[in-house]
Protein backbone atom coordinates (compact mmCIF):
# COMPACT_ATOMS: atom_id res chain seq x y z
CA UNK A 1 89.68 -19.77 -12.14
CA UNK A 2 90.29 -16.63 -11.34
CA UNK A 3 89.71 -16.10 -7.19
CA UNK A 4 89.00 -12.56 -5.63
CA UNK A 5 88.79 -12.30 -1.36
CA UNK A 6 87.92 -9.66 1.01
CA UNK A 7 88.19 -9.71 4.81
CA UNK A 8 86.46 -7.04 6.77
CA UNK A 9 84.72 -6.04 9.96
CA UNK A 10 80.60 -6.03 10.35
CA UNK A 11 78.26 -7.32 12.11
CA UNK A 12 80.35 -7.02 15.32
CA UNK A 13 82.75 -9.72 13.85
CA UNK A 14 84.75 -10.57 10.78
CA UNK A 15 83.08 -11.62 7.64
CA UNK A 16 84.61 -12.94 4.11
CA UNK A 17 83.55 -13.14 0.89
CA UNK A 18 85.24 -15.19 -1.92
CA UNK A 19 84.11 -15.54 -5.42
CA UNK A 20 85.61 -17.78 -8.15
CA UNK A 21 85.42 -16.74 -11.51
CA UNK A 22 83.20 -14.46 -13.20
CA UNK A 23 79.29 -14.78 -13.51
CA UNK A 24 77.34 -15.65 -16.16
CA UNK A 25 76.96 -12.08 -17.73
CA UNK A 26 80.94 -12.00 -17.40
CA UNK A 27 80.58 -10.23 -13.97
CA UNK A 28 84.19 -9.95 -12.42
CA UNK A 29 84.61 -11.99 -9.27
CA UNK A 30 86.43 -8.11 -7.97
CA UNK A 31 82.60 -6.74 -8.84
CA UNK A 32 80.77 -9.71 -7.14
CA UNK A 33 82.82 -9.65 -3.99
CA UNK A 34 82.88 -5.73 -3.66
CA UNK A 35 78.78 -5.73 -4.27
CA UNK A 36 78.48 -8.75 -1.48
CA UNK A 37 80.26 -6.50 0.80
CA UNK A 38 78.23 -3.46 0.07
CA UNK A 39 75.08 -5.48 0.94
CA UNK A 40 76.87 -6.58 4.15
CA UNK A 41 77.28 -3.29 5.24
CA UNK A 42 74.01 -1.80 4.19
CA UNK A 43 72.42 -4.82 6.08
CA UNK A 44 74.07 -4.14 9.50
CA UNK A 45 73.19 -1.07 9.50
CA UNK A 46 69.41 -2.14 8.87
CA UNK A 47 69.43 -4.98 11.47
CA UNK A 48 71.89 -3.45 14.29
CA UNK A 49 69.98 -3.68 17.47
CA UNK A 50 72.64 -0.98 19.00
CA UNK A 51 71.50 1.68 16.87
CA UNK A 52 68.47 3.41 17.41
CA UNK A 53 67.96 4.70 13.82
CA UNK A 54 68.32 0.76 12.21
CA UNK A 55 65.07 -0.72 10.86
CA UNK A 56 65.23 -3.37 13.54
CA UNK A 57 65.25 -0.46 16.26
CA UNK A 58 62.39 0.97 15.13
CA UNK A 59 60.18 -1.95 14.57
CA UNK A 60 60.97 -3.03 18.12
CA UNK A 61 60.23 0.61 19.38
CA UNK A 62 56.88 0.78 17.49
CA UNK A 63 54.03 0.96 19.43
CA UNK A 64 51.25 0.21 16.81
CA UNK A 65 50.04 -3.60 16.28
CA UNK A 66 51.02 -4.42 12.85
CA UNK A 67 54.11 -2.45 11.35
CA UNK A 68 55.29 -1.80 8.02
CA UNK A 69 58.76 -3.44 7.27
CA UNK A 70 60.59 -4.47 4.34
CA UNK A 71 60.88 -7.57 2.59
CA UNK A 72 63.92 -8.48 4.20
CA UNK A 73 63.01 -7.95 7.28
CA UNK A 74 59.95 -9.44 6.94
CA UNK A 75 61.66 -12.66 6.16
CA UNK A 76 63.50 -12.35 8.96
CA UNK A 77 60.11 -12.43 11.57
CA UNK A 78 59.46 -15.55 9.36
CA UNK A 79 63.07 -17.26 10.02
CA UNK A 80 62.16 -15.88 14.03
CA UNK A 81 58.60 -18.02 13.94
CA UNK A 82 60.27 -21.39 12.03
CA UNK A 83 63.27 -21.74 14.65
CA UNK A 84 60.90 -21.30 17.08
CA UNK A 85 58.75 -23.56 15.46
CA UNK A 86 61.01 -26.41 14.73
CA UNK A 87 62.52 -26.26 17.90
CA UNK A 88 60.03 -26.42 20.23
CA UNK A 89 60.88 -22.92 21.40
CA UNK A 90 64.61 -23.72 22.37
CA UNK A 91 65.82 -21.16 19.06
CA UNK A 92 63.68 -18.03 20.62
CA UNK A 93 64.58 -14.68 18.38
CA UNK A 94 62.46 -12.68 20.85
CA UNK A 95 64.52 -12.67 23.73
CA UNK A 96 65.66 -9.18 23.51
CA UNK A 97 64.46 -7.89 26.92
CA UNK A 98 66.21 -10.88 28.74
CA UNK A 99 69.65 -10.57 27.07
CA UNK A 100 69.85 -6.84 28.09
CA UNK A 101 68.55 -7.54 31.37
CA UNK A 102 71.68 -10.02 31.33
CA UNK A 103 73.99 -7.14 30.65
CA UNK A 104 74.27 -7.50 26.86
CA UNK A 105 73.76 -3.58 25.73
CA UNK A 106 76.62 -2.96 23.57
CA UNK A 107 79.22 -4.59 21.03
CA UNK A 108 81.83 -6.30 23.52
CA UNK A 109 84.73 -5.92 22.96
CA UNK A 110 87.17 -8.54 25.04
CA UNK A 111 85.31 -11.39 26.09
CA UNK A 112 85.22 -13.14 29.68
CA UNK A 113 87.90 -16.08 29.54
CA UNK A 114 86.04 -19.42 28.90
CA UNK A 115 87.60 -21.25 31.69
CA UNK A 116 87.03 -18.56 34.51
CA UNK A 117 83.53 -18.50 32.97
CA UNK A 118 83.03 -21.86 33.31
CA UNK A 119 84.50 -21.68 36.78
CA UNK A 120 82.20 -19.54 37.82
CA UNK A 121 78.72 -21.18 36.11
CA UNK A 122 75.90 -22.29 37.89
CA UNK A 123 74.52 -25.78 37.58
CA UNK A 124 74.96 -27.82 34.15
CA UNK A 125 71.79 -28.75 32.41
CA UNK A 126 69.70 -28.78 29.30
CA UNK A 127 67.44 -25.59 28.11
CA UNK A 128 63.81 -25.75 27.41
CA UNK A 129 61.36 -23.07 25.46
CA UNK A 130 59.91 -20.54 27.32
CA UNK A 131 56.03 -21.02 28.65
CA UNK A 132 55.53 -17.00 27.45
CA UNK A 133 56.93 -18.27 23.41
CA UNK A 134 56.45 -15.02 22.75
CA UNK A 135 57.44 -15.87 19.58
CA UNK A 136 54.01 -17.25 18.87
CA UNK A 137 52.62 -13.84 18.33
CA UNK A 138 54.78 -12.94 15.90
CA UNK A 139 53.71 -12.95 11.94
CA UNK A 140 54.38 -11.35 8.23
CA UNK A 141 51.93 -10.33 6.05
CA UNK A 142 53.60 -10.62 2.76
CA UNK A 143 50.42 -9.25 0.92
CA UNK A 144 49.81 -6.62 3.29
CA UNK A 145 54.33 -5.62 4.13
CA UNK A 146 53.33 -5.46 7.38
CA UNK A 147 54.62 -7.72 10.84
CA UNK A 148 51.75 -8.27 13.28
CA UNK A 149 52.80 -8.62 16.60
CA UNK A 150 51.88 -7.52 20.40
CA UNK A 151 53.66 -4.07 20.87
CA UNK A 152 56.81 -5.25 23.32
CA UNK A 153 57.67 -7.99 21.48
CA UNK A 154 60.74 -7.42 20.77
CA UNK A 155 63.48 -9.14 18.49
CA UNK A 156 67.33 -9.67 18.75
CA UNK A 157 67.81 -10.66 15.19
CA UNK A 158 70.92 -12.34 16.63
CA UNK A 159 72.76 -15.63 14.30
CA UNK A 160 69.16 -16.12 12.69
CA UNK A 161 70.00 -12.92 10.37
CA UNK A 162 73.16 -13.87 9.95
CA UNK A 163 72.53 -17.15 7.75
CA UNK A 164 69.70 -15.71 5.98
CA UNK A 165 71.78 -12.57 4.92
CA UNK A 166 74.12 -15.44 3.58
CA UNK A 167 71.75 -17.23 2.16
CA UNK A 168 70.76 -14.17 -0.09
CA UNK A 169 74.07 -13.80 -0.71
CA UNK A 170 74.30 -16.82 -1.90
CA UNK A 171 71.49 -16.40 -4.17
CA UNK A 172 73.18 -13.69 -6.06
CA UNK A 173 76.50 -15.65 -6.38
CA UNK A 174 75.51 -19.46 -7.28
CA UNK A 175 76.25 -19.40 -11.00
CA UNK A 176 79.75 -18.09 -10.33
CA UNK A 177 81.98 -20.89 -10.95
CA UNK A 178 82.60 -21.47 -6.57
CA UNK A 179 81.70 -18.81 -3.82
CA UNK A 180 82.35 -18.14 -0.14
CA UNK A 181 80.31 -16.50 2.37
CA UNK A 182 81.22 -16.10 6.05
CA UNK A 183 78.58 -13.67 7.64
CA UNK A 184 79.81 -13.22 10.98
CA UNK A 185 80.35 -16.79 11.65
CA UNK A 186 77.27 -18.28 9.40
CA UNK A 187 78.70 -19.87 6.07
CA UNK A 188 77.33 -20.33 2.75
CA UNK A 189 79.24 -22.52 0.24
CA UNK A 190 78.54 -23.24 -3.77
CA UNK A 191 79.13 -22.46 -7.49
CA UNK A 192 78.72 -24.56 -10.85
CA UNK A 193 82.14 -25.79 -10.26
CA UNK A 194 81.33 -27.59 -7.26
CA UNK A 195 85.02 -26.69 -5.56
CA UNK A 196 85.81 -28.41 -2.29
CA UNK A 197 86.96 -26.11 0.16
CA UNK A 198 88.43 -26.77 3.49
CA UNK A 199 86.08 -25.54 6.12
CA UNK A 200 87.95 -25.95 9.40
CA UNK A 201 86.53 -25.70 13.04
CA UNK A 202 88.90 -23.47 15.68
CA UNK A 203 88.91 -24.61 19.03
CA UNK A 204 86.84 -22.12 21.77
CA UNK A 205 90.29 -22.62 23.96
CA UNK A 206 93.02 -21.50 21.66
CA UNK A 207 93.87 -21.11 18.52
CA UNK A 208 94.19 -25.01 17.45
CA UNK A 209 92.02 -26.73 14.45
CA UNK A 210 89.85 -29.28 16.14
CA UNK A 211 88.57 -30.43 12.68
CA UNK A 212 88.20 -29.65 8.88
CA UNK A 213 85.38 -30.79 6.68
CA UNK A 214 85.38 -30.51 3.46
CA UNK A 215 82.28 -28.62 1.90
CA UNK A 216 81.09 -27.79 -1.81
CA UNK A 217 78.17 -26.24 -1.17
CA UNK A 218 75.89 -25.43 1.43
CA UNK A 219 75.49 -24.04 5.34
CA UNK A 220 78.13 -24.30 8.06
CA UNK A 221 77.41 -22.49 11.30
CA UNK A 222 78.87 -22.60 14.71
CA UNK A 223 77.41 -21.20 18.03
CA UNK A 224 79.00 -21.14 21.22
CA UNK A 225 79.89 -19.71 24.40
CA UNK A 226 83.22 -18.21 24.52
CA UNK A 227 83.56 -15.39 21.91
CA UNK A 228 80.67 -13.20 23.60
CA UNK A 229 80.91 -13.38 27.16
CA UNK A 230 81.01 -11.15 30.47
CA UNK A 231 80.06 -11.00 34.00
CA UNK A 232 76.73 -9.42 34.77
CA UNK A 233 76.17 -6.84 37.44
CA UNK A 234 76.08 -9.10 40.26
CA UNK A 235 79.30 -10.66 39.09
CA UNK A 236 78.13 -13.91 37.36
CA UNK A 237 79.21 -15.34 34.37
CA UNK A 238 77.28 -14.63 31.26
CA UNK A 239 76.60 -14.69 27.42
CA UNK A 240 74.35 -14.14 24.63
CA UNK A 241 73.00 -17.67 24.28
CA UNK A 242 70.18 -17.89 26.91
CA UNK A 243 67.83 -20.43 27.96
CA UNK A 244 64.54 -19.29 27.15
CA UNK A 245 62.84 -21.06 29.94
CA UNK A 246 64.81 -18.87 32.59
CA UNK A 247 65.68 -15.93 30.39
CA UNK A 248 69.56 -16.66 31.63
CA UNK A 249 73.13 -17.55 29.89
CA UNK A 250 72.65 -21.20 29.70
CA UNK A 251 75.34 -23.73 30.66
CA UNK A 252 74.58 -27.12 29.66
CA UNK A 253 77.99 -29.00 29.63
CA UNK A 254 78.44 -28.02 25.52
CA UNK A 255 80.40 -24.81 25.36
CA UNK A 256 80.54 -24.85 20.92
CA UNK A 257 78.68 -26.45 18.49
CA UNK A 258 79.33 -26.51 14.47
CA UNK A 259 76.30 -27.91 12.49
CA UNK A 260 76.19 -28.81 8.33
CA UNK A 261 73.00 -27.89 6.85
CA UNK A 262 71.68 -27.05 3.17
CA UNK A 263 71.33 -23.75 4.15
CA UNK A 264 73.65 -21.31 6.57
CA UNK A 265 69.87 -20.21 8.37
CA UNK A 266 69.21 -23.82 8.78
CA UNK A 267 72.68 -24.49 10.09
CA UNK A 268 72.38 -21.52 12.60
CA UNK A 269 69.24 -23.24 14.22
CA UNK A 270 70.77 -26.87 14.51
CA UNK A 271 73.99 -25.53 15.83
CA UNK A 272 72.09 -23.30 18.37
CA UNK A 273 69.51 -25.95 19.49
CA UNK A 274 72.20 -28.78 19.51
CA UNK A 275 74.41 -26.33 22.21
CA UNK A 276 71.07 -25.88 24.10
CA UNK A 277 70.14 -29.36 24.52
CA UNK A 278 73.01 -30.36 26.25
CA UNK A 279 75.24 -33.00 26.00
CA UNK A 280 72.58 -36.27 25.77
CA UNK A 281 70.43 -34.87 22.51
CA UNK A 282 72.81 -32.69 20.85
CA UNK A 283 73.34 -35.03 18.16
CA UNK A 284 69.95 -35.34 17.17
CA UNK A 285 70.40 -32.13 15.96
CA UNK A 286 72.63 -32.77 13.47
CA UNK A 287 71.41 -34.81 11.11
CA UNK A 288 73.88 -33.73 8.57
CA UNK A 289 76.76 -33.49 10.84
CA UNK A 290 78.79 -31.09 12.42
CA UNK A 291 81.05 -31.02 15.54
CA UNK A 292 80.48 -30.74 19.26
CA UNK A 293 82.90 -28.92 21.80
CA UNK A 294 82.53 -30.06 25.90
CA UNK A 295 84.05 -27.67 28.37
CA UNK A 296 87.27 -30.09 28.82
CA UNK A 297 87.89 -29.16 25.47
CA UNK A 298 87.24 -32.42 24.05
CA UNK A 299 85.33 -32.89 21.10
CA UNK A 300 82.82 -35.32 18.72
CA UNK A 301 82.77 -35.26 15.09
CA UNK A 302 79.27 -36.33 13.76
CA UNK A 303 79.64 -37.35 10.10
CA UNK A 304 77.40 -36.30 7.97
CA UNK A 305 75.11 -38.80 5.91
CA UNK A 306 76.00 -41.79 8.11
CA UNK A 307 75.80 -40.11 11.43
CA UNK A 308 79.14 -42.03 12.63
CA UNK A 309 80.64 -40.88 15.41
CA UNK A 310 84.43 -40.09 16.06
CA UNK A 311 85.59 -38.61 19.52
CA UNK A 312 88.74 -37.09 19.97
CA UNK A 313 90.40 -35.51 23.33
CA UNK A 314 91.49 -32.47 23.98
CA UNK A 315 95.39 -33.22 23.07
CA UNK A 316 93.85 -35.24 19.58
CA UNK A 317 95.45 -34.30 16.49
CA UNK A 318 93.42 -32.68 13.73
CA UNK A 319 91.84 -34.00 10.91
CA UNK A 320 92.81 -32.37 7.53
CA UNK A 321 90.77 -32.65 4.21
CA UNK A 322 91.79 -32.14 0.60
CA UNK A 323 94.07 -28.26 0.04
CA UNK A 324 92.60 -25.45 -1.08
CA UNK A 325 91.22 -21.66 -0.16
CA UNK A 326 89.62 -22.97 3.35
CA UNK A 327 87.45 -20.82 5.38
CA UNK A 328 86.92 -21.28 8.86
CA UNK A 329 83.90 -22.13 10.85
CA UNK A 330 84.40 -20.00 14.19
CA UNK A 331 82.01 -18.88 16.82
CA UNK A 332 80.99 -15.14 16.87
């Protein structure tokens, strides 16, 4: 097989896209990759809450009840209302007003150190949905193209975009003989060929491998802490994952979390509800495994299927699947 990969910036992070051998109309991988990244940047550029002329922008700025949107977006308001569904309200896409209340108004550029951040955090403990769920209100009208919704409510498309933008990636790319997607930090893995690829989890503290799975297909996503960080205007720690019951960072003794999932959207809502949950029910969030990251830098492996357990310390050595092109599962 012939393999084609392209590295570049959007979405305020790094994203990937690899593509093993040509489609089933004898697309080129070279074609394949080049349109995935075209779509990339097209979508940013359509969901980008930091500029006023994106579609997400203007939906949020709309004062009238029920707003025309596209289809993507529209599906997008509908991944918003499951992950606050399935999760009680602990996944809350409509959080917009707290996390720039919280200091989070532009792209950041150097995050706050995770330790000094962690030095400086208030009380550990779990997160809990927010008695407003503002995401309640919030619905698509696929007959009508329109989202319904109180004007105010706001979104911060946030991770939840991210897997579904790989997702439909994905669906353009499955009969390719093995593909790649890393949207920002959301992953989407598959082809006919059913490769194996290394997908390896990077410590929030340094640059060391904690763990590698090995994935043929599917969602990997990982949410944490460290990689979007700063201290607010009265000089406390903060970040971009909030608890929606206060509307602040949250702290809850997790600082990453990397969850396995069918899907990348589905993985971005386990790996974002196991970080909020603390410690104690983290794992019931990952029923097909993933990896969880305490703020001594120690870490659990959940296995997928058989939900065994592995713990490792901080100084462990890491775990190394079969070779081949291996993408890694990183926080963004």
């Amino acid at each position: 097989m012939s393999e084609t990969r392209e590295t570049f910036g959007c979405f305020g992070a790094t994203c990937t896209i690899v593509v093993d051998g040509a489609g089933p109309s004898g697309t080129p991988a070279a074609d394949a990759v080049a349109a995935a990244r075209e779509s990339l940047v097209r979508w940013h550029a359509q969901f980008s809450r930091f500029s006023a002329a994106s579609e997400l922008s203007r939906l949020n700025a709309d004062p009238r009840p029920a707003v025309p949107v596209s289809a993507l977006m529209g599906r997008l308001v509908e991944a918003v209302v499951e992950a606050g569904e399935r999760t009680g309200g602990l996944v809350d896409g409509t959080l917009l007003p707290d996390i720039e209340a919280a200091g989070y108004l532009a792209n950041l550029m150097r995050p706050l150190p995770l330790k000094l951040a962690l030095g400086l955090a208030p009380r550990r403990r779990p997160a809990a949905g927010s008695r407003d769920a503002r995401w309640r209100r919030l619905a698509f009208d696929r007959d009508a193209g329109v989202v319904r919704r109180p004007p105010g409510v706001a979104l911060d498309s946030g991770g939840l975009v991210k897997g579904l933008l790989a997702d439909v990636l994905a669906g353009a790319l499955d009969r390719h003989a093995a593909f790649a997607i890393d949207c920002a930090g959301d992953l989407r893995l598959g082809g006919t060929a059913r490769l194996r690829r290394p997908v390896q989890v990077a410590s929030p503290f340094g640059p060391r491998i904690l763990h590698t799975f090995a994935r043929a297909e599917g969602g990997v996503a990982t949410s944490g802490i460290g990689r979007r960080s700063w201290l607010d205007a009265r000089g406390r720690p903060a970040h971009h994952l909030l608890d929606p019951a206060t509307g602040r960072p949250a702290f809850t003794g997790l600082v990453q979390v990397t969850a396995l999932a069918p899907t990348a959207l589905e993985a971005e809502i386990r790996a974002k509800a196991a970080l909020l949950s603390g410690p104690d029910r983290a794992r019931d969030w990952l029923p097909d495994g993933g990896a969880l990251v305490g703020e001594d830098g120690g870490f659990d492996v959940v296995a997928p299927a058989q939900r065994e357990r592995t713990t490792r310390t901080s100084s462990g050595a890491s775990v190394t699947c079969e070779p081949g092109p291996a993408v890694r599962a990183v926080s963004r």
